[in-house]
N, C-alpha and C. Protein backbone atom coordinates (compact mmCIF):
# COMPACT_ATOMS: atom_id res chain seq x y z
N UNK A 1 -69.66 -18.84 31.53
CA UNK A 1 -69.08 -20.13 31.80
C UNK A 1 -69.82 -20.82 32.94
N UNK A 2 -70.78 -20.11 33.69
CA UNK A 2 -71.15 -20.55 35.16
C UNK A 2 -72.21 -21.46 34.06
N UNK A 3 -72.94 -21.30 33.25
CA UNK A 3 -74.55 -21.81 33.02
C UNK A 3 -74.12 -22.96 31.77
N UNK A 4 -72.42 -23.03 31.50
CA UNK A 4 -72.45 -24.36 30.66
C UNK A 4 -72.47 -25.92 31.41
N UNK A 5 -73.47 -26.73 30.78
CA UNK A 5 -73.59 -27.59 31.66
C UNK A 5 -72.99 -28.71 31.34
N UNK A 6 -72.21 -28.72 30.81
CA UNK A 6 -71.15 -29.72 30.21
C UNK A 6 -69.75 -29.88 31.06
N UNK A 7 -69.59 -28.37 31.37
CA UNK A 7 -68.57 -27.91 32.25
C UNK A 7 -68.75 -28.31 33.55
N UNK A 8 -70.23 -27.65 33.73
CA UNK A 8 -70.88 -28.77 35.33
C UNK A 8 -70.58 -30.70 35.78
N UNK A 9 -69.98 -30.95 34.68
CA UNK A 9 -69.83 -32.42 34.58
C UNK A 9 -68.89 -32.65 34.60
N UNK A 10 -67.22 -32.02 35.13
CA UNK A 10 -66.27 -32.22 35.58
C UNK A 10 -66.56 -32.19 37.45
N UNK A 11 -65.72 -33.38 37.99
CA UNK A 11 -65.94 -33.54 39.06
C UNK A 11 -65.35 -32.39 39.93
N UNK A 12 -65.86 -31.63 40.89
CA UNK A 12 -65.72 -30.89 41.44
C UNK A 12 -65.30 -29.45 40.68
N UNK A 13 -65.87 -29.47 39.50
CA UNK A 13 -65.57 -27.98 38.86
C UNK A 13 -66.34 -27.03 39.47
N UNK A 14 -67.78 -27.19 39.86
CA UNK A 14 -68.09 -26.03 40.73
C UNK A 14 -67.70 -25.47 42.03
N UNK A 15 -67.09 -26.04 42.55
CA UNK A 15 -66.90 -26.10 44.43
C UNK A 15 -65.48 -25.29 44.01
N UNK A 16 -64.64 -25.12 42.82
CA UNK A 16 -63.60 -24.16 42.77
C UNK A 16 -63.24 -23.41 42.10
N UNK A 17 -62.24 -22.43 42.32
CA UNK A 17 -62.34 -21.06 42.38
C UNK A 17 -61.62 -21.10 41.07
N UNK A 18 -61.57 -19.68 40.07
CA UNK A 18 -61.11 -19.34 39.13
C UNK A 18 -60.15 -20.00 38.64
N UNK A 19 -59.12 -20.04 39.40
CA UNK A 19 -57.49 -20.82 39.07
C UNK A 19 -57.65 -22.30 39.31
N UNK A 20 -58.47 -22.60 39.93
CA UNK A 20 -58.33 -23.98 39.89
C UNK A 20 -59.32 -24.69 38.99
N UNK A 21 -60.34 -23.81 38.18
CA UNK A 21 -61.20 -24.07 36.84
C UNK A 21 -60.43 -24.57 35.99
N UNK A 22 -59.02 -23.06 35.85
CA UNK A 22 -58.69 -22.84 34.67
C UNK A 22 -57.81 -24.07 34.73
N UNK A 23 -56.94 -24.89 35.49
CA UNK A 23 -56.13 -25.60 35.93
C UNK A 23 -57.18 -26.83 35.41
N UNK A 24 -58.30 -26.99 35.71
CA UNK A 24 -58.70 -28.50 35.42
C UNK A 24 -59.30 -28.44 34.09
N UNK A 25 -59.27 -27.58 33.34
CA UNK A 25 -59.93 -26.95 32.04
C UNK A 25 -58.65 -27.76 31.65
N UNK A 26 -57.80 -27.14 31.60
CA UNK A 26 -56.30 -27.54 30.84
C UNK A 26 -56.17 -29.17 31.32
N UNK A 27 -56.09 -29.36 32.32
CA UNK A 27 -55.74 -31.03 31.99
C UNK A 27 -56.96 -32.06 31.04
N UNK A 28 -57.94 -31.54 31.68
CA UNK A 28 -58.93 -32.31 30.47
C UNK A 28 -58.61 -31.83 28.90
N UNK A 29 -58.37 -30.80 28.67
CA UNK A 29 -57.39 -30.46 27.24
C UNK A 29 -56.95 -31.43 26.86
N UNK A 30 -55.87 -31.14 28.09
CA UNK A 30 -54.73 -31.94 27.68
C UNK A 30 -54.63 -33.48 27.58
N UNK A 31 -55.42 -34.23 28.25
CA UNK A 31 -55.99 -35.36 27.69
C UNK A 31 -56.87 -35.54 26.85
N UNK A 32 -57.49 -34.89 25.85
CA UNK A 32 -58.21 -34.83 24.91
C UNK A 32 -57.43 -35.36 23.39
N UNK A 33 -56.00 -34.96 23.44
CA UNK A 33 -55.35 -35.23 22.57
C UNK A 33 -54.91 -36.81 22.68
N UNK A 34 -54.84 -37.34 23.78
CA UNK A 34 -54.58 -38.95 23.80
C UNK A 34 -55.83 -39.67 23.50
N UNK A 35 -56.75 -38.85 23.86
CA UNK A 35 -58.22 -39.74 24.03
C UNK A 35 -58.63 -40.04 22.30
N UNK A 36 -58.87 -38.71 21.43
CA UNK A 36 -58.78 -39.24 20.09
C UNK A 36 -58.12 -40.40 19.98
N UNK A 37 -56.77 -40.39 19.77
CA UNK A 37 -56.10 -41.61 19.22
C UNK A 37 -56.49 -42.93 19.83
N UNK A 38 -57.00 -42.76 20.86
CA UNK A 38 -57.28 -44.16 21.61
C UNK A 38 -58.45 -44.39 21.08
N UNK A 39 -59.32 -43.47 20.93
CA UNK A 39 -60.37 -43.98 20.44
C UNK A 39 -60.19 -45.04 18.99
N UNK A 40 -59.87 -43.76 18.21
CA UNK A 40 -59.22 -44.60 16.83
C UNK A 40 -58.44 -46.02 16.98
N UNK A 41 -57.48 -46.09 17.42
CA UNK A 41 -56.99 -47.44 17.76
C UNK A 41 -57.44 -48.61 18.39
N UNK A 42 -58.63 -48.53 19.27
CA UNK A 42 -59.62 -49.06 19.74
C UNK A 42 -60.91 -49.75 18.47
N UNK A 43 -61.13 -49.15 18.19
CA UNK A 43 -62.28 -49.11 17.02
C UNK A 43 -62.17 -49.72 15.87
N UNK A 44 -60.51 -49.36 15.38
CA UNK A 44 -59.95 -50.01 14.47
C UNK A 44 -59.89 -51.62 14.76
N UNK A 45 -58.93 -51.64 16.20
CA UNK A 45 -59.09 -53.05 16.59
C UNK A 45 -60.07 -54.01 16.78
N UNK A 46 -61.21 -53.22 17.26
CA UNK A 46 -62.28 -54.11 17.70
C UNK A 46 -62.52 -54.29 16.45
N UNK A 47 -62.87 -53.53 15.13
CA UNK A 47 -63.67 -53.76 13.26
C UNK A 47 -62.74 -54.77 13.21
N UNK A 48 -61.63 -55.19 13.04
CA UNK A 48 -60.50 -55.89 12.40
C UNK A 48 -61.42 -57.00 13.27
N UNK A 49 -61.05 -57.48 14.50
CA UNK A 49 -61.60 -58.71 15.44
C UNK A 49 -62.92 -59.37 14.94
N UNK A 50 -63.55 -58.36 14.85
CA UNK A 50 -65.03 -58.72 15.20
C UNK A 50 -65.32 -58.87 13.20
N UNK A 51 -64.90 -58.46 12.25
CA UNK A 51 -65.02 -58.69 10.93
C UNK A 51 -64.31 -60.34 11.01
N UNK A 52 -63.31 -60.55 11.65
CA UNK A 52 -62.68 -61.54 11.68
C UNK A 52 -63.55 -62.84 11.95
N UNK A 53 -64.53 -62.31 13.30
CA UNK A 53 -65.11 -63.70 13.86
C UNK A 53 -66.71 -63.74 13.12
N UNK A 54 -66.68 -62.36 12.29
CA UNK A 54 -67.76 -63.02 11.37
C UNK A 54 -69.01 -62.11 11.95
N UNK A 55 -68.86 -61.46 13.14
CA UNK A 55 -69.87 -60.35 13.61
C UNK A 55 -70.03 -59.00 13.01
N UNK A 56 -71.09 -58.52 13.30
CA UNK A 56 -71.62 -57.16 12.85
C UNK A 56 -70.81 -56.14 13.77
N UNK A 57 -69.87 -55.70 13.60
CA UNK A 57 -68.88 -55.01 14.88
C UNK A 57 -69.47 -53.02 15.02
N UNK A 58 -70.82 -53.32 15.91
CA UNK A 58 -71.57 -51.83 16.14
C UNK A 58 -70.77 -50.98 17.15
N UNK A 59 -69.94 -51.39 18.14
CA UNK A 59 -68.99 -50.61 19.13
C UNK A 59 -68.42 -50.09 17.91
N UNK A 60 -67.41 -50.87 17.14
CA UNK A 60 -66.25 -50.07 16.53
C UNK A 60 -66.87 -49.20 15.25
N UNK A 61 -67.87 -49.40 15.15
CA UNK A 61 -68.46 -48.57 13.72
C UNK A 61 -68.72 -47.19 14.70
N UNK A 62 -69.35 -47.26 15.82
CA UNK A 62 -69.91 -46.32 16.74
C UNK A 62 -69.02 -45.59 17.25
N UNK A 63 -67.80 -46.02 17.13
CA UNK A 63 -66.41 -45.47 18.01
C UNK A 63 -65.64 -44.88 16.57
N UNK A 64 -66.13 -45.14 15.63
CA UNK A 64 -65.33 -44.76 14.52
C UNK A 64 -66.09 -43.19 13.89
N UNK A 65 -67.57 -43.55 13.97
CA UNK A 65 -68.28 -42.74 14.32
C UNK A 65 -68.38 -41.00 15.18
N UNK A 66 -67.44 -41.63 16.35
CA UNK A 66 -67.37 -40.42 16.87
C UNK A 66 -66.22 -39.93 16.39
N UNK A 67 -65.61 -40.76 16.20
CA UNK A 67 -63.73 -40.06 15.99
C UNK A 67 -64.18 -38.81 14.78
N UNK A 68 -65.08 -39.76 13.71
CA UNK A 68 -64.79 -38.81 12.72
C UNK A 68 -65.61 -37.05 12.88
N UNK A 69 -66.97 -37.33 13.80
CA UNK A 69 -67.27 -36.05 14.29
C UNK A 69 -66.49 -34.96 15.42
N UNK A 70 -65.68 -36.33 16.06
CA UNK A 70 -64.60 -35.37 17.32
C UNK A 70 -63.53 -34.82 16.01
N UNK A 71 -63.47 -35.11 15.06
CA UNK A 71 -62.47 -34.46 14.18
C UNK A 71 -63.10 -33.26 13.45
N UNK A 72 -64.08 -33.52 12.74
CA UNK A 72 -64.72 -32.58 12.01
C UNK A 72 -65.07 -30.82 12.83
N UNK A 73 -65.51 -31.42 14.18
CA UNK A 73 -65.40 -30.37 15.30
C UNK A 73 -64.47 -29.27 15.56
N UNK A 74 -63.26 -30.39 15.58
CA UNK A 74 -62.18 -29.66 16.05
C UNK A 74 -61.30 -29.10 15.10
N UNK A 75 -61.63 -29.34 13.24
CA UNK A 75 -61.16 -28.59 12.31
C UNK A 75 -61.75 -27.95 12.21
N UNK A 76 -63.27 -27.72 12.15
CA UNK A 76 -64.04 -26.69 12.11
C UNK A 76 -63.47 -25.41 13.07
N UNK A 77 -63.44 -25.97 14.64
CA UNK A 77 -63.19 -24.72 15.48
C UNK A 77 -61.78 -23.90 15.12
N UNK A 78 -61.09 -24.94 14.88
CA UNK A 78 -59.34 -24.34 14.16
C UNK A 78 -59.39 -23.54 13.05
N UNK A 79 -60.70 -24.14 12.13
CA UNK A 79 -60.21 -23.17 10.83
C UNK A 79 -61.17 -21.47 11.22
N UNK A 80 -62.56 -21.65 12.21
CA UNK A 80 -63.07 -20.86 12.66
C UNK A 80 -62.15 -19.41 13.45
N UNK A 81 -60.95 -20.21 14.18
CA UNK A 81 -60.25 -19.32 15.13
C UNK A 81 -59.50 -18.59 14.26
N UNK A 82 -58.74 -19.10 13.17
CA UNK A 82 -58.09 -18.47 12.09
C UNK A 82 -58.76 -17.16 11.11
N UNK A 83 -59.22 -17.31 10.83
CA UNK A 83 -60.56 -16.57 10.61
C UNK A 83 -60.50 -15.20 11.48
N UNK A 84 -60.64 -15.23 12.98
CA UNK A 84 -60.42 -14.60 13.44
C UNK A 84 -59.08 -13.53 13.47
């Protein structure tokens, strides 16, 4: 866990100790589940707007984009753990 560098990109995840990793591990979790939907609802809104005023709407295609790989990910890892 020390050499993932993704993990290095939470603010102050290195400067603390075991319990307080595991503690900021879990709230970014735990906002992970609002962040999907916002994304989606975002993306949706902006395509609807921007189809509306007649523009090429690349945010919400790009945001729609990720939703569907942040999904594919995270069924993959679910049906992977089962498995187990």
């Amino acid at each position: 866990m020390k050499n993932d560098k993704l993990l290095q990109l939470i603010p102050n995840f290195h400067l603390s100790n075991p319990d307080q990793k595991h503690q900021l591990l879990h709230v970014y979790a735990i906002s992970l589940k609002w962040l999907l939907p916002g994304i989606f609802i975002i993306s949706l809104i902006d395509l609807i707007v921007e189809i509306f005023l007649g523009h090429m709407p690349f945010l919400g295609i790009l945001g729609m984009l990720l939703f569907i790989i942040l999904i594919i990910i995270v069924t993959y890892n679910l049906k992977k753990q089962k498995r187990r």
